[in-house]
PDB file of N, CA and C in Angstrom:
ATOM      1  N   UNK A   1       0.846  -1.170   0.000  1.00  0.00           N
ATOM      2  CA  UNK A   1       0.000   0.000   0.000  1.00  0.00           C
ATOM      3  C   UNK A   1       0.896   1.239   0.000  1.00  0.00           C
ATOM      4  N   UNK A   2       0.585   2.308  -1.043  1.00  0.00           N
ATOM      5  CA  UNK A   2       1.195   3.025  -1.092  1.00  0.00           C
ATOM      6  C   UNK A   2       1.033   4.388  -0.422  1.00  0.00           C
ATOM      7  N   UNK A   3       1.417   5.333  -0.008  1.00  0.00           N
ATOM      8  CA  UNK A   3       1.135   6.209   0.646  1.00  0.00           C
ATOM      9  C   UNK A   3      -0.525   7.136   0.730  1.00  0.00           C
ATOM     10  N   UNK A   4      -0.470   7.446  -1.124  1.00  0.00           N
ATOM     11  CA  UNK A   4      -1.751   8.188  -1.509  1.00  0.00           C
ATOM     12  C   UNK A   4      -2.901   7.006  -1.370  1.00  0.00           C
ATOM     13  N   UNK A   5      -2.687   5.598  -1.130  1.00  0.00           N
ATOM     14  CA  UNK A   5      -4.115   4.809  -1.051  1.00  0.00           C
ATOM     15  C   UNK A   5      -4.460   5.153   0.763  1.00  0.00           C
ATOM     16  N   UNK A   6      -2.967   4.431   1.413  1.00  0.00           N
ATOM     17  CA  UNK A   6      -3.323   4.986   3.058  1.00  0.00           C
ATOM     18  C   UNK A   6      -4.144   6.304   3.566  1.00  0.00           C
ATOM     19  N   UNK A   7      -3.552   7.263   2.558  1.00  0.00           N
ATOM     20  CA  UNK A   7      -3.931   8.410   3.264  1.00  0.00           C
ATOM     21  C   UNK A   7      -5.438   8.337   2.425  1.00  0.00           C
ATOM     22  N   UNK A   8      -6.128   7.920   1.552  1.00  0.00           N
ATOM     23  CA  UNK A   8      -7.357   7.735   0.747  1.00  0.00           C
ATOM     24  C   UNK A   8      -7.898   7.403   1.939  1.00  0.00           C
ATOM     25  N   UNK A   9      -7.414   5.868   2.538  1.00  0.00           N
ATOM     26  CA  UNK A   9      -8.214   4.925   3.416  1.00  0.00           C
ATOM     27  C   UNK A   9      -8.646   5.860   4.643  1.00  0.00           C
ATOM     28  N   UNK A  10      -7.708   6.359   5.413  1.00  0.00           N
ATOM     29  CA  UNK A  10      -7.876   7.305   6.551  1.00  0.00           C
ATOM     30  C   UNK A  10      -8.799   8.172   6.760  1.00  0.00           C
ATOM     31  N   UNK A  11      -9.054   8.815   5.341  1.00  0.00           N
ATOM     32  CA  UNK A  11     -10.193   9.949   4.994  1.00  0.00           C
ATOM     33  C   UNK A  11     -11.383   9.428   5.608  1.00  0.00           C
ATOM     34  N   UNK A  12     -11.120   8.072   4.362  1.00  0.00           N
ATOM     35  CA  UNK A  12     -12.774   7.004   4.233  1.00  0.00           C
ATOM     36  C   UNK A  12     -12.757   7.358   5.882  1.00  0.00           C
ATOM     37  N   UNK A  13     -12.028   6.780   6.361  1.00  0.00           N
ATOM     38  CA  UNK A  13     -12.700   6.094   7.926  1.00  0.00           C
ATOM     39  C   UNK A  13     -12.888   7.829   8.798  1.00  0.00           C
ATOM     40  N   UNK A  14     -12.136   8.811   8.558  1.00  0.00           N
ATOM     41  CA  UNK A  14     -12.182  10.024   9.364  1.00  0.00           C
ATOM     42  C   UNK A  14     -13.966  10.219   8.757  1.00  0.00           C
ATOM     43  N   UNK A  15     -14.212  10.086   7.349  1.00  0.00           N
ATOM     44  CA  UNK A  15     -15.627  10.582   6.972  1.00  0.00           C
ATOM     45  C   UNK A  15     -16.737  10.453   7.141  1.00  0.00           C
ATOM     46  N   UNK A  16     -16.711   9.021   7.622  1.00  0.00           N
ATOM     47  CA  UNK A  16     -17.874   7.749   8.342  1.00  0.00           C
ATOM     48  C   UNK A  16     -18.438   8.416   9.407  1.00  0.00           C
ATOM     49  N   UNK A  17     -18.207   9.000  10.387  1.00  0.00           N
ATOM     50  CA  UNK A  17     -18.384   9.594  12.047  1.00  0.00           C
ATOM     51  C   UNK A  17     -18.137   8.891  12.612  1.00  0.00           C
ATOM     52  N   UNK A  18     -18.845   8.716  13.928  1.00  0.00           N
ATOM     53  CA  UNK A  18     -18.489   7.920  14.916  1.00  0.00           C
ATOM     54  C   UNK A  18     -19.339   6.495  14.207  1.00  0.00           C
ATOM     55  N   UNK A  19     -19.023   5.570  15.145  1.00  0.00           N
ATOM     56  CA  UNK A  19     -19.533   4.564  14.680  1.00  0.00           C
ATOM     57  C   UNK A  19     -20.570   3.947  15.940  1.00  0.00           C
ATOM     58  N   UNK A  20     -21.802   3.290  15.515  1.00  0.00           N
ATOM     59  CA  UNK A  20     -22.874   2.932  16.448  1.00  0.00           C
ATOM     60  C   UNK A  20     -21.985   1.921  17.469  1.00  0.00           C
ATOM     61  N   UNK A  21     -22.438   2.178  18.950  1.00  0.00           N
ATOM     62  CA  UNK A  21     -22.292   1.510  19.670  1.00  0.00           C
ATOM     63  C   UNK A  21     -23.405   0.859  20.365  1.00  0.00           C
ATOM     64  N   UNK A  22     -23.542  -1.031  20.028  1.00  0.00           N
ATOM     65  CA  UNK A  22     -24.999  -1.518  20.619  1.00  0.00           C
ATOM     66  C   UNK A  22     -25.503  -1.315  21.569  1.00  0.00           C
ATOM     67  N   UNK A  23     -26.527  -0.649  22.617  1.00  0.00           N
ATOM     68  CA  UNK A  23     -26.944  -0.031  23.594  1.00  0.00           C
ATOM     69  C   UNK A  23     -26.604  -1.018  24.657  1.00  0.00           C
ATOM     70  N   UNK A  24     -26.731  -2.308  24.747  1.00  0.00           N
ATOM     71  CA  UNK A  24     -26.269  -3.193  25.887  1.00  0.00           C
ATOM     72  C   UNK A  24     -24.676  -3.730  26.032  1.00  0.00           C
ATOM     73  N   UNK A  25     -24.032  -3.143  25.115  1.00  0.00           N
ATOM     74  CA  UNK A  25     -22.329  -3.228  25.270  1.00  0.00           C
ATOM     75  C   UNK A  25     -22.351  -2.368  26.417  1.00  0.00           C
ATOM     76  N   UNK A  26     -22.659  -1.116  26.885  1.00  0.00           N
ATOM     77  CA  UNK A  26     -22.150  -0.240  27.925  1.00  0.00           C
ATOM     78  C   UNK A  26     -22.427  -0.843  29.574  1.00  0.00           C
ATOM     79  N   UNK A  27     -23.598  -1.406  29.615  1.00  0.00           N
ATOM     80  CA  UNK A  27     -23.744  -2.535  30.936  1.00  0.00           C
ATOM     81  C   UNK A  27     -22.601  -3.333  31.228  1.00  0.00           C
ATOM     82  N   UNK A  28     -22.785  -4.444  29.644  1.00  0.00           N
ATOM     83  CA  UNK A  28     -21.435  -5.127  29.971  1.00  0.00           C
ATOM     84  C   UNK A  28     -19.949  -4.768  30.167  1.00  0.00           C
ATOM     85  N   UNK A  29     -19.446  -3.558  29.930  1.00  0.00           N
ATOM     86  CA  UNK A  29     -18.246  -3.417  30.168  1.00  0.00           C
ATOM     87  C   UNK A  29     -18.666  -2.595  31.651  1.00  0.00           C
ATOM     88  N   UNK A  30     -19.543  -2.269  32.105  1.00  0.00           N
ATOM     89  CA  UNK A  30     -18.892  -1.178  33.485  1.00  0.00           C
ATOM     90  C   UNK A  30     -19.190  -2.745  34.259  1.00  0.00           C
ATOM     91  N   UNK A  31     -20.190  -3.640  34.240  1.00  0.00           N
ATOM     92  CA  UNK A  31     -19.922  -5.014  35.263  1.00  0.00           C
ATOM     93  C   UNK A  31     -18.200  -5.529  34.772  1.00  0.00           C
ATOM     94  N   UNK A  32     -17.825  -5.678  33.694  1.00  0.00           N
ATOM     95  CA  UNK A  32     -16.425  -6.057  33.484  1.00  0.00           C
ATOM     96  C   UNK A  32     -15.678  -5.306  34.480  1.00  0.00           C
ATOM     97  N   UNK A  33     -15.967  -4.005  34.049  1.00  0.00           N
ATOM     98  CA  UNK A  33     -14.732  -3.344  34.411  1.00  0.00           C
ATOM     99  C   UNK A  33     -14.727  -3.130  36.602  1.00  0.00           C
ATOM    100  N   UNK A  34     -16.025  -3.224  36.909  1.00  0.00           N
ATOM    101  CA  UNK A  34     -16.099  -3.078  38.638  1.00  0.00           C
ATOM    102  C   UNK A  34     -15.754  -4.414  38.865  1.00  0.00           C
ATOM    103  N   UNK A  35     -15.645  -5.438  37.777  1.00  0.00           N
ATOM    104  CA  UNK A  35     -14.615  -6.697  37.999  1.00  0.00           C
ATOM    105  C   UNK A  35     -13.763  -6.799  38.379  1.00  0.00           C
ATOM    106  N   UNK A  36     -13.027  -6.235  37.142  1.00  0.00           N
ATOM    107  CA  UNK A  36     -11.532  -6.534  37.578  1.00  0.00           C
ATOM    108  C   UNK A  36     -11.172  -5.500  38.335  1.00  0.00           C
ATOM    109  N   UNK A  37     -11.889  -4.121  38.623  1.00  0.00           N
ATOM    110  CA  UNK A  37     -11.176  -3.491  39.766  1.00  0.00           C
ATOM    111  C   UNK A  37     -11.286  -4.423  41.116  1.00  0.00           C
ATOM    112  N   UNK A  38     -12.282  -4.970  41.506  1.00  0.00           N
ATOM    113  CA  UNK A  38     -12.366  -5.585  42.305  1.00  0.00           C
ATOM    114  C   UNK A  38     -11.398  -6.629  42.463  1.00  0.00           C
ATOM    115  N   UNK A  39     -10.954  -7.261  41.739  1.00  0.00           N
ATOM    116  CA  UNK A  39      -9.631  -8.757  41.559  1.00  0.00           C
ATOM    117  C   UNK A  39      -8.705  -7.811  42.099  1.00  0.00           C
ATOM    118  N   UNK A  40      -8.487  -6.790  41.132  1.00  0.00           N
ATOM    119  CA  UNK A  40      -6.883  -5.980  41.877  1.00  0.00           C
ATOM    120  C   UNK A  40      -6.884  -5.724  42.495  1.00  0.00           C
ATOM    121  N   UNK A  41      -7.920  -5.079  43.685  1.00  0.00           N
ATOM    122  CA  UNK A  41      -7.902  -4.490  44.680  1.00  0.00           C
ATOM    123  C   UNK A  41      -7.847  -5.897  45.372  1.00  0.00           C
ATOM    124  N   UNK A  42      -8.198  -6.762  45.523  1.00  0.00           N
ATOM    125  CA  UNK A  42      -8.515  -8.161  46.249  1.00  0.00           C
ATOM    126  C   UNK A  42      -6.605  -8.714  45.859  1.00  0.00           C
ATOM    127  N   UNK A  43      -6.329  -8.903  44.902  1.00  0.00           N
ATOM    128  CA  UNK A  43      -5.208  -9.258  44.919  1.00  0.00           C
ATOM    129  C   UNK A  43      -4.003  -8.084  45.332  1.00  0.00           C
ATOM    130  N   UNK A  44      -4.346  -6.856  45.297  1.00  0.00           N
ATOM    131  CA  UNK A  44      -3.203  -6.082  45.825  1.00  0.00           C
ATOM    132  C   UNK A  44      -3.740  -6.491  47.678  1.00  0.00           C
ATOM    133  N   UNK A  45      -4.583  -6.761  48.291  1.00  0.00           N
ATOM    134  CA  UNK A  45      -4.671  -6.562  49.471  1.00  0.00           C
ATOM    135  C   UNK A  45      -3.944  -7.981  49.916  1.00  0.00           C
ATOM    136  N   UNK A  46      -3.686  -9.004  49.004  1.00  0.00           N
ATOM    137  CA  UNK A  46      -3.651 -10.449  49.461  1.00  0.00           C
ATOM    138  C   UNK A  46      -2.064 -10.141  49.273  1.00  0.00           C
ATOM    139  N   UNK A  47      -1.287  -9.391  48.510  1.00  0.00           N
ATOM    140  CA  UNK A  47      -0.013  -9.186  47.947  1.00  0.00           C
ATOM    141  C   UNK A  47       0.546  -8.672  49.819  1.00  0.00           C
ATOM    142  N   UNK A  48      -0.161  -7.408  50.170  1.00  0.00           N
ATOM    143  CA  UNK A  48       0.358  -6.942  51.249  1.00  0.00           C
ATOM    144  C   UNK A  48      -0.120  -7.735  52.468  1.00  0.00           C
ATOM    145  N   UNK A  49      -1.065  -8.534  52.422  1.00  0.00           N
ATOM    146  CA  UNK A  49      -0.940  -9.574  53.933  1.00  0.00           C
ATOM    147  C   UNK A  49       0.173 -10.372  53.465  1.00  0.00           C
ATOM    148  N   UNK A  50       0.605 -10.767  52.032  1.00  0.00           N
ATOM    149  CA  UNK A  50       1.741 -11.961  52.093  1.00  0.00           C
ATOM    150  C   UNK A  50       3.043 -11.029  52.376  1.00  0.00           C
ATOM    151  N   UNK A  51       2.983  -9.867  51.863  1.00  0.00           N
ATOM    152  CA  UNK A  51       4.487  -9.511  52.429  1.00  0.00           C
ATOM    153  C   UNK A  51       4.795  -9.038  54.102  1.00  0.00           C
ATOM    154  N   UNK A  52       3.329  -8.632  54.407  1.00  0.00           N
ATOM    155  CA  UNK A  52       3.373  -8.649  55.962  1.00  0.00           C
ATOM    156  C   UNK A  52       3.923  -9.974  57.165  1.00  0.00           C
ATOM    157  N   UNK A  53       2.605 -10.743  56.363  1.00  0.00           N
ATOM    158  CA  UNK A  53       3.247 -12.147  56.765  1.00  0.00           C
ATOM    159  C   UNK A  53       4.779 -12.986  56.328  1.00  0.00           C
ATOM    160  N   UNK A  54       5.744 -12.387  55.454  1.00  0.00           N
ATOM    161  CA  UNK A  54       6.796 -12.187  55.485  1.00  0.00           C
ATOM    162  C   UNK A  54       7.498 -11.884  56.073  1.00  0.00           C
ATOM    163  N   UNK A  55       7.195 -10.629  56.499  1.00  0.00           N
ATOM    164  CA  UNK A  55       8.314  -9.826  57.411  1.00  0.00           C
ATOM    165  C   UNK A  55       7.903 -10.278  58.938  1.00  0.00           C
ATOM    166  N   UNK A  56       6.360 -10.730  59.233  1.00  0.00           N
ATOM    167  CA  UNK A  56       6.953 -11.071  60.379  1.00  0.00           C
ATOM    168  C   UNK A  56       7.825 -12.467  60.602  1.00  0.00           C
ATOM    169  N   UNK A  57       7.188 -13.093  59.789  1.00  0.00           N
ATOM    170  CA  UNK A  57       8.147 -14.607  59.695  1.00  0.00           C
ATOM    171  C   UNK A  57       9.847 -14.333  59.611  1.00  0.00           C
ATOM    172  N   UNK A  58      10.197 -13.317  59.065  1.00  0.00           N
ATOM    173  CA  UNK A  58      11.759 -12.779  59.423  1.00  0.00           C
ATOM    174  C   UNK A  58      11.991 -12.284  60.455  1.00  0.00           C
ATOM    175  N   UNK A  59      11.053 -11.436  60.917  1.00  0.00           N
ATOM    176  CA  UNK A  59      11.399 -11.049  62.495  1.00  0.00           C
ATOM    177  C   UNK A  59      11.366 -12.143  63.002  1.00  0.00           C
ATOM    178  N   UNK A  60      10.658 -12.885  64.052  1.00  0.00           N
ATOM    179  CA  UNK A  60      10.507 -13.675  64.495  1.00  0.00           C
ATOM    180  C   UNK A  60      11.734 -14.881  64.054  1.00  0.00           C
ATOM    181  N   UNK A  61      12.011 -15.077  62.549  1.00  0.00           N
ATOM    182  CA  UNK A  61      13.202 -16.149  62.540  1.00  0.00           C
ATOM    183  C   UNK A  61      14.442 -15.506  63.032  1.00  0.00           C
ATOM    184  N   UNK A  62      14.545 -14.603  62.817  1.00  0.00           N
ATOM    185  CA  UNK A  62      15.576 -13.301  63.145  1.00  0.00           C
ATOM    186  C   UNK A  62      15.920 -13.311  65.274  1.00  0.00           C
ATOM    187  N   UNK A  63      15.032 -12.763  65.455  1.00  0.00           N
ATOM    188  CA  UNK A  63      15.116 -12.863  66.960  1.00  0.00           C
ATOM    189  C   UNK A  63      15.539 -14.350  67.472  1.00  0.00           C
ATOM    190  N   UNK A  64      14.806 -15.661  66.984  1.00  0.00           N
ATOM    191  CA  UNK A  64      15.141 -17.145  67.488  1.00  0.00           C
ATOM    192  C   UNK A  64      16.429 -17.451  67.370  1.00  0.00           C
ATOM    193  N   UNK A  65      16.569 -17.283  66.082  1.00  0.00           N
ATOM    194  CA  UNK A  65      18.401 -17.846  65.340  1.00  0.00           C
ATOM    195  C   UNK A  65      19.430 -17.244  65.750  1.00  0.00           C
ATOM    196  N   UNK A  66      19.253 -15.671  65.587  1.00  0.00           N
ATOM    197  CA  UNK A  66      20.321 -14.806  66.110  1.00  0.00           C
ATOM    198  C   UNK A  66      21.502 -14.910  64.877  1.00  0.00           C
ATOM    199  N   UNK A  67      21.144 -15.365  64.087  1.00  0.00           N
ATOM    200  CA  UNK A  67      22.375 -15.082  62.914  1.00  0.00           C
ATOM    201  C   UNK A  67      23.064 -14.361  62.793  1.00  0.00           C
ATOM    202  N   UNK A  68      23.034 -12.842  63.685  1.00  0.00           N
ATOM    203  CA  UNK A  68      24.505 -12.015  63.368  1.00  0.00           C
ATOM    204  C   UNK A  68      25.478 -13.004  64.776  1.00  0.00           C
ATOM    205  N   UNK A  69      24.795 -13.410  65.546  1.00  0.00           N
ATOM    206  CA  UNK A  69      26.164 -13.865  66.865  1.00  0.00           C
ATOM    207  C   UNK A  69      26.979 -15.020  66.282  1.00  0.00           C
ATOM    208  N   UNK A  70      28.225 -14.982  66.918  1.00  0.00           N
ATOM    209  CA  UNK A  70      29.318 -16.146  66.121  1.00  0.00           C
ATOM    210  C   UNK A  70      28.819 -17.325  67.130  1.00  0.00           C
ATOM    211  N   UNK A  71      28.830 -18.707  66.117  1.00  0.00           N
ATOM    212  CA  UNK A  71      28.506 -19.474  66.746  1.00  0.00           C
ATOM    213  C   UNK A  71      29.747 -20.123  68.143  1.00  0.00           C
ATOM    214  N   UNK A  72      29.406 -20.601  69.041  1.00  0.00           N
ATOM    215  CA  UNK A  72      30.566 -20.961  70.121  1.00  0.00           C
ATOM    216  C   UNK A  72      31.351 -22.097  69.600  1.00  0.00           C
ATOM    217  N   UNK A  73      32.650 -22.077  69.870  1.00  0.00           N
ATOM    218  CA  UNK A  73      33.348 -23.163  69.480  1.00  0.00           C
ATOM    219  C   UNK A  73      33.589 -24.425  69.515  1.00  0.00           C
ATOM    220  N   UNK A  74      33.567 -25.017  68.979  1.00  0.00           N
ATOM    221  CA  UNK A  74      33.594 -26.840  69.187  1.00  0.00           C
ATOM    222  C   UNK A  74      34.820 -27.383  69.631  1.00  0.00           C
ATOM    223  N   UNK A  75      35.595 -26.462  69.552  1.00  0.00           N
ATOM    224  CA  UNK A  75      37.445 -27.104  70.009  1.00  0.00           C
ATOM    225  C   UNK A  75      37.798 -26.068  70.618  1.00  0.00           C
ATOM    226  N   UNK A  76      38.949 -26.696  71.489  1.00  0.00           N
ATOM    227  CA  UNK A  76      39.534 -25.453  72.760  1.00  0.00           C
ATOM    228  C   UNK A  76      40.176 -25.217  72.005  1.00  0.00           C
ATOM    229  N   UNK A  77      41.020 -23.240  72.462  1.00  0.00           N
ATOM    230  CA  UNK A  77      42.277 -22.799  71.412  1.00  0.00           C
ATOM    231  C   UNK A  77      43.684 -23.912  72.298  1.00  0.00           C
ATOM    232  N   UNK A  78      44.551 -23.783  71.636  1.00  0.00           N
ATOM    233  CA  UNK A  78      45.742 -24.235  72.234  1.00  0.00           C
ATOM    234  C   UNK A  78      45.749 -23.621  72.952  1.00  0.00           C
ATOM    235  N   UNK A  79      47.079 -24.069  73.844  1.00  0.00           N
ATOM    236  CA  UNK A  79      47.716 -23.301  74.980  1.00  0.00           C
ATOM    237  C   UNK A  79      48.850 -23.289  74.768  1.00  0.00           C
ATOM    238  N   UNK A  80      49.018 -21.661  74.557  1.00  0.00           N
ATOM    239  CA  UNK A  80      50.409 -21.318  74.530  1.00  0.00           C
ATOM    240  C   UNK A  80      51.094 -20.400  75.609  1.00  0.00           C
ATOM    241  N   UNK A  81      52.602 -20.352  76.049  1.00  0.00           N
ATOM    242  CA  UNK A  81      52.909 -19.682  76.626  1.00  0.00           C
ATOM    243  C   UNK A  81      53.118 -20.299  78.307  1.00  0.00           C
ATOM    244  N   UNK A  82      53.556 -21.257  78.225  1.00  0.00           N
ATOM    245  CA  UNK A  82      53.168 -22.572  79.510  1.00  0.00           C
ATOM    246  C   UNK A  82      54.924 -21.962  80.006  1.00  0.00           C
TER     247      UNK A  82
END
């Protein structure tokens, strides 16, 4: 397609007006659409109890384990200096 047919085609469709929209499409998309707001909002709220419930599961492993302290030793040092 060459430039002068594209820009022909564009006209066509700018010249048409708007185009009919079937009177019961507009129901169905606002129930669609209070859908899926509803999923996201339901899944963003399930996102922040799982990262809540994350962090406390780190606190809590955090405080038990104590992972920054060095663990105590299993062997005596030598003795030097006798």
């Amino acid at each position: 397609m060459n430039r002068m047919q594209r820009e022909a085609a564009v006209r066509r469709l700018m010249e048409r007006g708007t185009p009919q929209v079937p009177a019961d499409l507009y129901g169905d998309v606002v129930r669609r659409g209070s859908r899926m707001l509803r999923r996201r909002s339901l899944a963003r709220r399930a996102m922040w109890l799982l990262l809540l419930a994350a962090s406390v599961a780190f606190v809590v492993w955090a405080l038990t384990a104590r992972p920054w302290v060095e663990p105590p030793s299993t062997t005596t040092p030598p003795m030097t200096g006798w």
